[in-house]
N, C-alpha and C. Protein backbone atom coordinates (compact mmCIF):
# COMPACT_ATOMS: atom_id res chain seq x y z
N UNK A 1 -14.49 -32.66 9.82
CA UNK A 1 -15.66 -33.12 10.55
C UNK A 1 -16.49 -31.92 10.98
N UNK A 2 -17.47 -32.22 11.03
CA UNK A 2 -18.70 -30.91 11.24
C UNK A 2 -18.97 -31.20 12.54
N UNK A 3 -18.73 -29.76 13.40
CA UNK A 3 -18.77 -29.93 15.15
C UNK A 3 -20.31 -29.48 15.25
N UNK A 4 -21.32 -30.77 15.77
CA UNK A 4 -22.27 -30.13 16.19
C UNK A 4 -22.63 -29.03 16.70
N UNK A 5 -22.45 -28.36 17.82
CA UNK A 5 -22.30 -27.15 18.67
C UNK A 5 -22.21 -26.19 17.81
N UNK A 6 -21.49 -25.71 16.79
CA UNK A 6 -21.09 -24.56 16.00
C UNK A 6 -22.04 -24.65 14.69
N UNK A 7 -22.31 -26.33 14.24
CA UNK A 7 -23.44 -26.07 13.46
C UNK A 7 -24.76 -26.78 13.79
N UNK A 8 -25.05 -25.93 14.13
CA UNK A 8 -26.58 -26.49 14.73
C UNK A 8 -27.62 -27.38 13.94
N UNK A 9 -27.50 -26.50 12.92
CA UNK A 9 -28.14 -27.49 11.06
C UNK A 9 -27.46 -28.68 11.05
N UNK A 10 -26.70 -28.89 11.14
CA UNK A 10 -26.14 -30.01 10.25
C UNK A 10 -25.96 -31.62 11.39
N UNK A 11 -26.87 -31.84 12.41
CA UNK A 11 -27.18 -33.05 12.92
C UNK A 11 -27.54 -34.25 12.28
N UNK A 12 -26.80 -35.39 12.36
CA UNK A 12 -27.02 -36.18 11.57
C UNK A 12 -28.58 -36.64 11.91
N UNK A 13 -29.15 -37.37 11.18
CA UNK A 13 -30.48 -37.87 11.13
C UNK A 13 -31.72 -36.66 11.03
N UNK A 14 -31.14 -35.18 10.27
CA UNK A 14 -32.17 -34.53 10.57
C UNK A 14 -32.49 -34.27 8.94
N UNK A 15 -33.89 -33.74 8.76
CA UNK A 15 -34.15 -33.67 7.46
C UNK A 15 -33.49 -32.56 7.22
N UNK A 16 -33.65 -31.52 7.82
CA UNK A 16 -32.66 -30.23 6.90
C UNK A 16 -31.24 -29.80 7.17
N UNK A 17 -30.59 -31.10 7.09
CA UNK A 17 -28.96 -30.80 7.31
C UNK A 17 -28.52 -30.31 6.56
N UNK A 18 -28.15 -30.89 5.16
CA UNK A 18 -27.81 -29.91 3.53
C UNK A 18 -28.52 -28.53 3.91
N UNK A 19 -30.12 -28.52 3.52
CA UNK A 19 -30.59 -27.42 3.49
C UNK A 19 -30.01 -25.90 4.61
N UNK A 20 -29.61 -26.64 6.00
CA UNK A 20 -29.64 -26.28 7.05
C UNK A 20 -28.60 -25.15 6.77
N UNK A 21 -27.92 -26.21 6.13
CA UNK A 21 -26.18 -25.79 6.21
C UNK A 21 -26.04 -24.48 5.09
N UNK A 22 -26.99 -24.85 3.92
CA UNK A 22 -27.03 -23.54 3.38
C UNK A 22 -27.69 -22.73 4.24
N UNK A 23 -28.64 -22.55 4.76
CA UNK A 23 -29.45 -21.22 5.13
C UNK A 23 -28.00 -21.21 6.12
N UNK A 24 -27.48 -21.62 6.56
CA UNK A 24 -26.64 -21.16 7.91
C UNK A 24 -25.18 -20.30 7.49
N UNK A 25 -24.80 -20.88 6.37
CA UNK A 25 -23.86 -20.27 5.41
C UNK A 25 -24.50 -18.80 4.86
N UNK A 26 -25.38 -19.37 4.49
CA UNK A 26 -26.06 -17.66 4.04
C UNK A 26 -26.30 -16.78 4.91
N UNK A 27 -26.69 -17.09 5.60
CA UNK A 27 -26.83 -16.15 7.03
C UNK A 27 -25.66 -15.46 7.40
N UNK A 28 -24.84 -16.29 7.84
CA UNK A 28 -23.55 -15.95 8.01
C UNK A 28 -22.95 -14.78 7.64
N UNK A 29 -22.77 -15.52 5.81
CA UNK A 29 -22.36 -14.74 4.74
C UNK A 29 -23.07 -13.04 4.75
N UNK A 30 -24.79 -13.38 4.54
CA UNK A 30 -25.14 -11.60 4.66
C UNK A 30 -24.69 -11.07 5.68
N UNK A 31 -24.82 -12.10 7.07
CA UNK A 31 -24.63 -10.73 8.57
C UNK A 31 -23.24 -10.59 8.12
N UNK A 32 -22.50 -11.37 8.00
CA UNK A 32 -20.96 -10.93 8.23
C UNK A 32 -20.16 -9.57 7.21
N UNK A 33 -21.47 -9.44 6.06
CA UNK A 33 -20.97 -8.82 4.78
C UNK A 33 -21.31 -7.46 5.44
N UNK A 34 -23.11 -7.09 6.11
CA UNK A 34 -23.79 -6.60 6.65
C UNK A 34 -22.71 -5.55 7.75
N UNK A 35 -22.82 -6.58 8.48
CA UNK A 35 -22.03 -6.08 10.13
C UNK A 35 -20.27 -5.43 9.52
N UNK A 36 -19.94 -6.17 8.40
CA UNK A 36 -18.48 -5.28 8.43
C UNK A 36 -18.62 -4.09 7.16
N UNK A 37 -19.48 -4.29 6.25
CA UNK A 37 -19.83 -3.09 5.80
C UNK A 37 -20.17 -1.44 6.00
N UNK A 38 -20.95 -2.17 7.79
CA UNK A 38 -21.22 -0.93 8.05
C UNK A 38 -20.27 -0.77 8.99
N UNK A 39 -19.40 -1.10 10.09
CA UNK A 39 -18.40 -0.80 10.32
C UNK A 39 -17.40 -0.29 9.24
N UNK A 40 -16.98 -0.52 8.40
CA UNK A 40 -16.24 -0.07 7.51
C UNK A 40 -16.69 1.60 7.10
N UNK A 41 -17.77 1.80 7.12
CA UNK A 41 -18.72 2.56 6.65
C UNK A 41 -18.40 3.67 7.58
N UNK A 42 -18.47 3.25 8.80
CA UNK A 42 -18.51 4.19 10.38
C UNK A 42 -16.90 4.80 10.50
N UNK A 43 -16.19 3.38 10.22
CA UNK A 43 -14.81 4.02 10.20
C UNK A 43 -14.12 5.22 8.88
N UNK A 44 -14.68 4.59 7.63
CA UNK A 44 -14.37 6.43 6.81
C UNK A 44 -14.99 6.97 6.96
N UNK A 45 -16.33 7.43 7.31
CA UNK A 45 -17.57 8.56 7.99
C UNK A 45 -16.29 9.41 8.89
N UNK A 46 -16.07 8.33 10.14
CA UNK A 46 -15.34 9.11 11.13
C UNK A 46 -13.78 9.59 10.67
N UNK A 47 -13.15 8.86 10.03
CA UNK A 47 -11.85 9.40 9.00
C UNK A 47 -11.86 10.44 8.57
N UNK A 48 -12.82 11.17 7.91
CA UNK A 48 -13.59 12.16 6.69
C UNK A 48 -14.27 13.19 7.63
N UNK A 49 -14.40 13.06 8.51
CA UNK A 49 -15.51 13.75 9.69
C UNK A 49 -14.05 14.72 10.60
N UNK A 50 -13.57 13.67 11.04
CA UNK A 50 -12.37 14.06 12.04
C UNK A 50 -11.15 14.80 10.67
N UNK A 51 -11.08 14.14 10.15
CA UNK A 51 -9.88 15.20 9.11
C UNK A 51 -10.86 16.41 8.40
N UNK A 52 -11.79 16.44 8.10
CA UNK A 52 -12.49 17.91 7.49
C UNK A 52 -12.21 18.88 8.55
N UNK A 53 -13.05 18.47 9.88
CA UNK A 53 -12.68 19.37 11.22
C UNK A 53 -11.31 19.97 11.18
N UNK A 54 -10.36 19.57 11.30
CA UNK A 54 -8.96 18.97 11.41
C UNK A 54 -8.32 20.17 10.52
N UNK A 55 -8.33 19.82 9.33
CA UNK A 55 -8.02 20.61 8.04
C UNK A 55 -8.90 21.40 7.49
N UNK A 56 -9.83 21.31 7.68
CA UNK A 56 -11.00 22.37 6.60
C UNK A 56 -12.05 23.28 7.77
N UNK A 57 -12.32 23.10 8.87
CA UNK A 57 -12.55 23.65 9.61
C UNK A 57 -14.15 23.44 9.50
N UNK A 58 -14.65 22.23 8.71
CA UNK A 58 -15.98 21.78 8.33
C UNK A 58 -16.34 20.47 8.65
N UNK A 59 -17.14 19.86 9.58
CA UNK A 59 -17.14 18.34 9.48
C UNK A 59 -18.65 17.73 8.64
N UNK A 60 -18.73 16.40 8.62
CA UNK A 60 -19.70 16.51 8.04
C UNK A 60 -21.13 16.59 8.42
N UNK A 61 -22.08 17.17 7.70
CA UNK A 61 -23.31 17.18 8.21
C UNK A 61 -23.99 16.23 8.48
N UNK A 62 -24.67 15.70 9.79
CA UNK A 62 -25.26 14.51 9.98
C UNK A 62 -24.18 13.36 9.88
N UNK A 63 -23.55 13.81 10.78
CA UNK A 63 -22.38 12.70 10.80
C UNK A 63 -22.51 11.73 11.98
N UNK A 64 -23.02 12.55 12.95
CA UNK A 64 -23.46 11.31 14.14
C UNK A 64 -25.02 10.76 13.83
N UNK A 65 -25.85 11.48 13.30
CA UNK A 65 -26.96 10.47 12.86
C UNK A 65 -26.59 9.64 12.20
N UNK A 66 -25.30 10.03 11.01
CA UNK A 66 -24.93 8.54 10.47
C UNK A 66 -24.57 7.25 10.89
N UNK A 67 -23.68 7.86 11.79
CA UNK A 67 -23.10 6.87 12.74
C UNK A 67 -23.60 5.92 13.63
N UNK A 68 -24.95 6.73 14.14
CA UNK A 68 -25.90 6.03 14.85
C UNK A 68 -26.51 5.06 14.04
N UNK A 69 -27.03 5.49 12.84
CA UNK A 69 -27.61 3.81 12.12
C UNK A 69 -26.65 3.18 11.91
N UNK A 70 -25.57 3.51 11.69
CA UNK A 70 -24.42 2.52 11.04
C UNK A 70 -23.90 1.91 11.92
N UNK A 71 -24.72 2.18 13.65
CA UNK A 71 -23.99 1.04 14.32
C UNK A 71 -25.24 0.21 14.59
N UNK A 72 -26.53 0.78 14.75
CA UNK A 72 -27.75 -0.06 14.71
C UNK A 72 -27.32 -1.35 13.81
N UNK A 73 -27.37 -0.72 12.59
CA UNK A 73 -26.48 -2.37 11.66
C UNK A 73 -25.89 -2.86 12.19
N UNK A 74 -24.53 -2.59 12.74
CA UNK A 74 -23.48 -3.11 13.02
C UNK A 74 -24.06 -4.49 14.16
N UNK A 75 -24.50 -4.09 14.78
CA UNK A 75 -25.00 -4.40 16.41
C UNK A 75 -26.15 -5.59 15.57
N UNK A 76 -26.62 -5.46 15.08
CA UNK A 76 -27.91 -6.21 14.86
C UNK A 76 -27.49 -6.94 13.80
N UNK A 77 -26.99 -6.31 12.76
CA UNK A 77 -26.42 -7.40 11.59
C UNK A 77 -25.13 -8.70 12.35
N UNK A 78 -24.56 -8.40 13.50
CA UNK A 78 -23.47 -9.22 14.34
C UNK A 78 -24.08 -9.92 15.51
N UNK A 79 -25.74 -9.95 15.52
CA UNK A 79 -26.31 -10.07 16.89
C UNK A 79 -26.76 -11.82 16.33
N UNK A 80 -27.29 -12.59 14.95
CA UNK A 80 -27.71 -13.93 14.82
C UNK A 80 -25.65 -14.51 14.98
N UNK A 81 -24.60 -13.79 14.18
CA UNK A 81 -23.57 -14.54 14.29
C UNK A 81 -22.91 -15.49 15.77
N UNK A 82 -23.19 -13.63 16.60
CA UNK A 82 -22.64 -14.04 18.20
C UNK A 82 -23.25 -15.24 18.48
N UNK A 83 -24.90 -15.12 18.18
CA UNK A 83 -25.51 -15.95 18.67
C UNK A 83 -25.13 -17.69 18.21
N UNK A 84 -24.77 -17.65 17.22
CA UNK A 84 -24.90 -18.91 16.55
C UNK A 84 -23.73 -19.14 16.94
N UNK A 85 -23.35 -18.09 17.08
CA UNK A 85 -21.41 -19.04 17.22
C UNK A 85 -21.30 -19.37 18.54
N UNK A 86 -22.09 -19.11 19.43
CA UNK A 86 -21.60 -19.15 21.04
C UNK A 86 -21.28 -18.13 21.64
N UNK A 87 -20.44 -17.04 20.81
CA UNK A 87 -19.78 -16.22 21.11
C UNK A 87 -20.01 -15.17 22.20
N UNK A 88 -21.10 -15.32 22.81
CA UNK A 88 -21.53 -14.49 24.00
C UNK A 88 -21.29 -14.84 25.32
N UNK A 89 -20.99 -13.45 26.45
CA UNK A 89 -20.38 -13.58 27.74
C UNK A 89 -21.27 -14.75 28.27
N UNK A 90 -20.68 -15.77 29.03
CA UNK A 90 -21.69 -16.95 29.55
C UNK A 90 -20.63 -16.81 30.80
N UNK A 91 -21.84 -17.06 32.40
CA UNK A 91 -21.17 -16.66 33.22
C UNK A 91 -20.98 -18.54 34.02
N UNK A 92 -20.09 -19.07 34.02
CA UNK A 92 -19.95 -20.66 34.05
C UNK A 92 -19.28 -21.16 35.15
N UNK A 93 -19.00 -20.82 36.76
CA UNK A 93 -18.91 -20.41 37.78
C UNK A 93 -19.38 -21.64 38.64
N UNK A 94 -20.75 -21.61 38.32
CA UNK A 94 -21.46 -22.93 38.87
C UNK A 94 -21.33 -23.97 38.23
N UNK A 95 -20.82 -24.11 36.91
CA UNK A 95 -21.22 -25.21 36.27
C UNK A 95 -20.32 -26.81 36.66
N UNK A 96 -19.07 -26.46 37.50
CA UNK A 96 -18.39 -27.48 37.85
C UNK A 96 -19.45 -28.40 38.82
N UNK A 97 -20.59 -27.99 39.62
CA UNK A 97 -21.22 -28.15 40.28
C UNK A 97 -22.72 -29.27 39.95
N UNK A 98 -22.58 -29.14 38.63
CA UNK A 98 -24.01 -29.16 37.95
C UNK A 98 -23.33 -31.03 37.24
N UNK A 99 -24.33 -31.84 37.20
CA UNK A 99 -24.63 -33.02 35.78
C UNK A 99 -24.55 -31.92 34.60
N UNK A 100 -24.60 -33.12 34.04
CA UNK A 100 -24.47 -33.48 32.27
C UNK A 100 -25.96 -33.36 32.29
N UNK A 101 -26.74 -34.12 32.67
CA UNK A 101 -28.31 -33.58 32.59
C UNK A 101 -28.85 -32.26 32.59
N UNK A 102 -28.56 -31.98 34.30
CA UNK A 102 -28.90 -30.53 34.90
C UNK A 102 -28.15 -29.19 33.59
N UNK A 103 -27.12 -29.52 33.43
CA UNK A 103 -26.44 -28.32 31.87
C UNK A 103 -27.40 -28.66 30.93
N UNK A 104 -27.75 -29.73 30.21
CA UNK A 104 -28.73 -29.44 29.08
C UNK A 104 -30.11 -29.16 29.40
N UNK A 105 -30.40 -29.18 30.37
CA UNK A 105 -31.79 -28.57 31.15
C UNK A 105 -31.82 -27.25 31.02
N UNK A 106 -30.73 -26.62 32.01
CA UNK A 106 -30.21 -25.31 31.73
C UNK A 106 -29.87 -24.52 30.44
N UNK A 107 -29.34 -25.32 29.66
CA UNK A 107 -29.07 -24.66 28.31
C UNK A 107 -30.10 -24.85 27.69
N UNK A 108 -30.71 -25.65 27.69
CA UNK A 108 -32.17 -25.69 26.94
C UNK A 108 -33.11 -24.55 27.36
N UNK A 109 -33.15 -24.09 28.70
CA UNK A 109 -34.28 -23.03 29.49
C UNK A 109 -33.50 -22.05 29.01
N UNK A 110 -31.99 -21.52 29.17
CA UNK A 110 -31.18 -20.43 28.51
C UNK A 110 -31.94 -20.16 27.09
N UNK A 111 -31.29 -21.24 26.10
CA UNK A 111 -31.67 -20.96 24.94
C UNK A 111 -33.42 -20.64 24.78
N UNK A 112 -34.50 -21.36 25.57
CA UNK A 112 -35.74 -21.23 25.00
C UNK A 112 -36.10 -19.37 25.50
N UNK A 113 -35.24 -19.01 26.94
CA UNK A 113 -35.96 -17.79 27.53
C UNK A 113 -34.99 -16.48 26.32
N UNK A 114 -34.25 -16.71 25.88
CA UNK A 114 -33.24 -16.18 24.33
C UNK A 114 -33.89 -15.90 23.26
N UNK A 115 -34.66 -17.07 23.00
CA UNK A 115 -35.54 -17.08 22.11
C UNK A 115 -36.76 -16.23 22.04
N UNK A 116 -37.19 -16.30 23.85
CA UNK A 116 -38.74 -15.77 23.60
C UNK A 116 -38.16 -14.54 23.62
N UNK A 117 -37.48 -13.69 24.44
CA UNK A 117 -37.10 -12.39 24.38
C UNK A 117 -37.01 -12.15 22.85
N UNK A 118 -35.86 -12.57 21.99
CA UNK A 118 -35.71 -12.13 20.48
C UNK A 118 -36.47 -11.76 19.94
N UNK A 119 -37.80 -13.36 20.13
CA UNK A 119 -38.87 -13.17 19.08
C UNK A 119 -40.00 -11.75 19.61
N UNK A 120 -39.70 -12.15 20.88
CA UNK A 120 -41.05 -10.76 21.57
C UNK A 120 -40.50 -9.55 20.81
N UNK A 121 -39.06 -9.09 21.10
CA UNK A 121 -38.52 -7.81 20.93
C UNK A 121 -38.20 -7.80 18.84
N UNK A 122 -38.53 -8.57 18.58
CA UNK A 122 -38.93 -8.33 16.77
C UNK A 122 -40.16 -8.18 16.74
N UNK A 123 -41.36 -8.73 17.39
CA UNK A 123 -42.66 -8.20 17.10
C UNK A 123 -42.49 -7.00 17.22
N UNK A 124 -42.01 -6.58 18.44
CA UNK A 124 -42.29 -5.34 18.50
C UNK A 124 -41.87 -3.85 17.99
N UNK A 125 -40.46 -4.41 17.60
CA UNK A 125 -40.02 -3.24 16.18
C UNK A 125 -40.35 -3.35 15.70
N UNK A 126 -41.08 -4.91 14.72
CA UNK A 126 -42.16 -4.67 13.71
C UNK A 126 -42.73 -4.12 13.72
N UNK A 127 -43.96 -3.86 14.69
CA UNK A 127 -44.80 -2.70 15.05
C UNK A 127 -44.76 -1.25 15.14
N UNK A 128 -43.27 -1.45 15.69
CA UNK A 128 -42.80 0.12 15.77
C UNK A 128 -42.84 0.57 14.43
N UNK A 129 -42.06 -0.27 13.64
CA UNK A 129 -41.50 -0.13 12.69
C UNK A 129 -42.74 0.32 11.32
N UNK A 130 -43.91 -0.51 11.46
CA UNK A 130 -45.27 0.00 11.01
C UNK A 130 -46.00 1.20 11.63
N UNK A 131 -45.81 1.56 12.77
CA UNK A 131 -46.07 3.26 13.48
C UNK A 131 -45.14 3.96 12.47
N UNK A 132 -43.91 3.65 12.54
CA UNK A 132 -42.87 4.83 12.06
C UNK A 132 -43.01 4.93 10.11
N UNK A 133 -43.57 4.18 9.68
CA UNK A 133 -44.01 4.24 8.32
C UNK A 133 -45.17 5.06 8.50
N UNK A 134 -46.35 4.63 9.26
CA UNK A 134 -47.66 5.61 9.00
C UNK A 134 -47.41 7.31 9.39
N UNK A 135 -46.16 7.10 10.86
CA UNK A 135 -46.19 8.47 10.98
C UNK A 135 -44.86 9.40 10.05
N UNK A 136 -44.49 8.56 9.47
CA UNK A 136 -43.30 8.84 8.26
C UNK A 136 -42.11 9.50 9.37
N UNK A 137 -41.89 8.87 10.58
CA UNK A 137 -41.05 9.33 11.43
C UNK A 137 -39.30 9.49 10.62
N UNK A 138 -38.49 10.44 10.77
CA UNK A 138 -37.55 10.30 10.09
C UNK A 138 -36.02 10.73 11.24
N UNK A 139 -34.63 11.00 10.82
CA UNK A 139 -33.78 11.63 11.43
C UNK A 139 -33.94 12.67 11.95
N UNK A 140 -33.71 13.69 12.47
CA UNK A 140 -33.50 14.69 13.01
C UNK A 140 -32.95 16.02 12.27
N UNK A 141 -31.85 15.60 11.71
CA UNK A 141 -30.55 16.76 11.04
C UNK A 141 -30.88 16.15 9.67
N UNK A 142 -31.11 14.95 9.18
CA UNK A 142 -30.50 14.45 7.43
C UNK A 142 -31.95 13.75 7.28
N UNK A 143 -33.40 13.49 7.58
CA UNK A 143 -34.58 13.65 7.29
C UNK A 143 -34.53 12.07 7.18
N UNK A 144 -33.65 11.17 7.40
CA UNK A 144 -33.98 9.51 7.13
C UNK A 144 -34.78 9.15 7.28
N UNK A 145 -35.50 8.33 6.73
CA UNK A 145 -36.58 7.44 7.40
C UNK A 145 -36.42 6.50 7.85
N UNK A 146 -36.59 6.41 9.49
CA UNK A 146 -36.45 5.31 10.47
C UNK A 146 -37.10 4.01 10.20
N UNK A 147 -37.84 3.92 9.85
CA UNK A 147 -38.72 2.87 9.51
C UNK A 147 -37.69 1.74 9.07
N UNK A 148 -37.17 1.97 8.05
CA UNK A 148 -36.18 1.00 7.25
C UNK A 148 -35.24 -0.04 8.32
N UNK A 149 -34.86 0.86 9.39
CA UNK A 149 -34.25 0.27 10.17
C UNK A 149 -34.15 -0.24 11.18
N UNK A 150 -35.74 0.16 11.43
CA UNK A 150 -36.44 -0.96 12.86
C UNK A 150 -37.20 -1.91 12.36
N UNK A 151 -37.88 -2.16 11.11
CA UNK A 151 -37.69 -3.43 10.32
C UNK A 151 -36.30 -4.10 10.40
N UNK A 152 -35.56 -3.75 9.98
CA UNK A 152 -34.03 -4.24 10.17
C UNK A 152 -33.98 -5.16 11.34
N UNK A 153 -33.75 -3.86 12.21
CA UNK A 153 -33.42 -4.95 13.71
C UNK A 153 -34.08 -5.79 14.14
N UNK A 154 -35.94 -5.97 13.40
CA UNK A 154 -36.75 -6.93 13.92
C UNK A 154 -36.53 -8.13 13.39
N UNK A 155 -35.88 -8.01 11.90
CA UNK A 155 -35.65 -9.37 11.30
C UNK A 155 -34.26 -9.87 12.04
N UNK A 156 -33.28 -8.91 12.13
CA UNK A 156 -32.27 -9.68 12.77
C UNK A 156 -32.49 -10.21 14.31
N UNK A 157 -33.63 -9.62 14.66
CA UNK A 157 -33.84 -10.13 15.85
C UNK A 157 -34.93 -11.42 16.17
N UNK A 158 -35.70 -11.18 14.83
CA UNK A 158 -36.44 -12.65 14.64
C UNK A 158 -35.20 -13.71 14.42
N UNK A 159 -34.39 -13.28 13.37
CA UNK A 159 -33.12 -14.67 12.86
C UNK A 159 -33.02 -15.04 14.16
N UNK A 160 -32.20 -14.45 15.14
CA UNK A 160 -31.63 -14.58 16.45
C UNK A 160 -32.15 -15.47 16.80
N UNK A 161 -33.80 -14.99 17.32
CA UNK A 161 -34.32 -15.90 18.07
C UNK A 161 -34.36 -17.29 17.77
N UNK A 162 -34.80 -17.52 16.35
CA UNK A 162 -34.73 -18.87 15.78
C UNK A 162 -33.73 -19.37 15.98
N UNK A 163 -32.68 -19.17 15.66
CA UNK A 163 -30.95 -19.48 15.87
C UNK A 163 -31.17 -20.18 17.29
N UNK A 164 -31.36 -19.70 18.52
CA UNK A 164 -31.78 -19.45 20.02
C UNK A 164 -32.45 -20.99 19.77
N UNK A 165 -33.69 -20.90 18.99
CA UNK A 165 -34.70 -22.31 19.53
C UNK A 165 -33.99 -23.52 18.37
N UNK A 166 -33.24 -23.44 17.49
CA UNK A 166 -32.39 -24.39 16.95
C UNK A 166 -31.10 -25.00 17.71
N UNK A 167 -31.17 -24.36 18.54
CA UNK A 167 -29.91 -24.49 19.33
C UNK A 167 -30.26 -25.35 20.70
N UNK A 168 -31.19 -24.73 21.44
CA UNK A 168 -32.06 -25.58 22.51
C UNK A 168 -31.61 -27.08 22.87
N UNK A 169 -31.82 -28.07 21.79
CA UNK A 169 -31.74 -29.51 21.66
C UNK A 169 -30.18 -29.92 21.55
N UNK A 170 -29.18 -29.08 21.23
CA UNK A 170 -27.44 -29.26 20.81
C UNK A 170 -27.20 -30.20 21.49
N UNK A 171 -26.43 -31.61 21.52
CA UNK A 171 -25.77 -31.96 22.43
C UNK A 171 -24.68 -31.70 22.95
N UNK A 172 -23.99 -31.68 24.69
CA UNK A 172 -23.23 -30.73 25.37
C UNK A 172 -22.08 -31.35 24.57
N UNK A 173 -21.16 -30.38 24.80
CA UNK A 173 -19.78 -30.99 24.70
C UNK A 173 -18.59 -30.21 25.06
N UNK A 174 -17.72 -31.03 25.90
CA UNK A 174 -17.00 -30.95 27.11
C UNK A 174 -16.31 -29.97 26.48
N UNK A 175 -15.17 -30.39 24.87
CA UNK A 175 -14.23 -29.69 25.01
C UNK A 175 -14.13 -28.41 24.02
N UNK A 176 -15.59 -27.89 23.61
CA UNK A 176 -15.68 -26.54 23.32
C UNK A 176 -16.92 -26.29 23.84
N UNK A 177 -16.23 -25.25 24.84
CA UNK A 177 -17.20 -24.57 25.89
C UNK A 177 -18.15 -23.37 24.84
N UNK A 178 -19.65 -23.13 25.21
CA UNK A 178 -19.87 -22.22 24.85
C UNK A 178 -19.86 -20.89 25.33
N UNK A 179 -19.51 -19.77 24.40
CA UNK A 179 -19.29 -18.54 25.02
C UNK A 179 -18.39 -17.60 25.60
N UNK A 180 -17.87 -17.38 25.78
CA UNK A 180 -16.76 -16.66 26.49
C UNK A 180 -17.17 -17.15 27.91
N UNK A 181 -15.87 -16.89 28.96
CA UNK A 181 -16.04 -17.24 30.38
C UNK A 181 -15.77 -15.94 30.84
N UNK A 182 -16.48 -15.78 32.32
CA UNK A 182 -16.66 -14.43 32.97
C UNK A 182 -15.95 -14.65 34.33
């Protein structure tokens, strides 16, 4: 059975449930390929980094600039999953307190003020991200060009948001809480 809550696409009576369910699978599929790639990536960088030191008395060059984009990915390619899955700190304290109404009120204003942040903060690496092309801004030590990767975080941060306003309407349900508890 398909748990509403976890898939947001796939509500019965909606036109893009099939469709839904692919884009949501796909999504998935790239962030998850995305986000452990470049972890994987960070962990032999730092393997290869720490044993050259170690043994060869050489580490590698531009090894923390590497590291630094390779967690920008990490972070942003894992930022639509958390989201979609629930998987984020939710602080739920008051909620014994609250209706069944008053929670989807709340989760609805949660999810819509989620949303606007995402979508605001992707315009605006977009933008950045078009400064850092005209001014060909790059790394520091290994000459990268930044650009590539504040596009990056704007799309994963546009996905997000959408994720955020697909989610809005969910109906509650008692016995999978969303989020981690604090």
């Amino acid at each position: 059975m398909i748990h509403p809550q976890r898939y947001p696409f796939s509500q019965t009576g909606t036109v893009f449930s099939c469709e839904g369910m692919i884009l949501k699978k796909l999504l998935e599929t790239a962030c998850g390929i995305l986000a452990g790639l470049a972890l994987f990536a960070i962990m032999v960088l730092t393997f290869l980094d720490v044993s050259g030191r170690k043994m060869l008395d050489h580490s590698i060059t531009g090894s923390l600039e590497l590291t630094e984009l390779l967690m920008v990915v990490v972070i942003f390619g894992a930022l639509p999953l958390v989201s979609e899955r629930g998987e984020h700190v939710v602080f739920d304290s008051l909620d014994g307190l609250f209706g069944d109404a008053i929670k989807r009120i709340q989760r609805g204003l949660v999810h819509l003020l989620c949303a606007a942040a995402l979508l605001g903060l992707a315009w605006l690496m977009w933008s950045t991200g078009a400064d850092f092309v005209a001014s060909g801004e790059t790394t520091a030590q290994l000459k990268i060009l930044k650009a590539p990767f504040i596009y990056g975080m704007g799309l994963l941060c546009g996905f997000t948001g959408l994720i955020h306003l697909s989610m809005m309407f969910n109906p509650l349900d008692h016995d999978d809480a969303e989020g981690g508890a604090l």
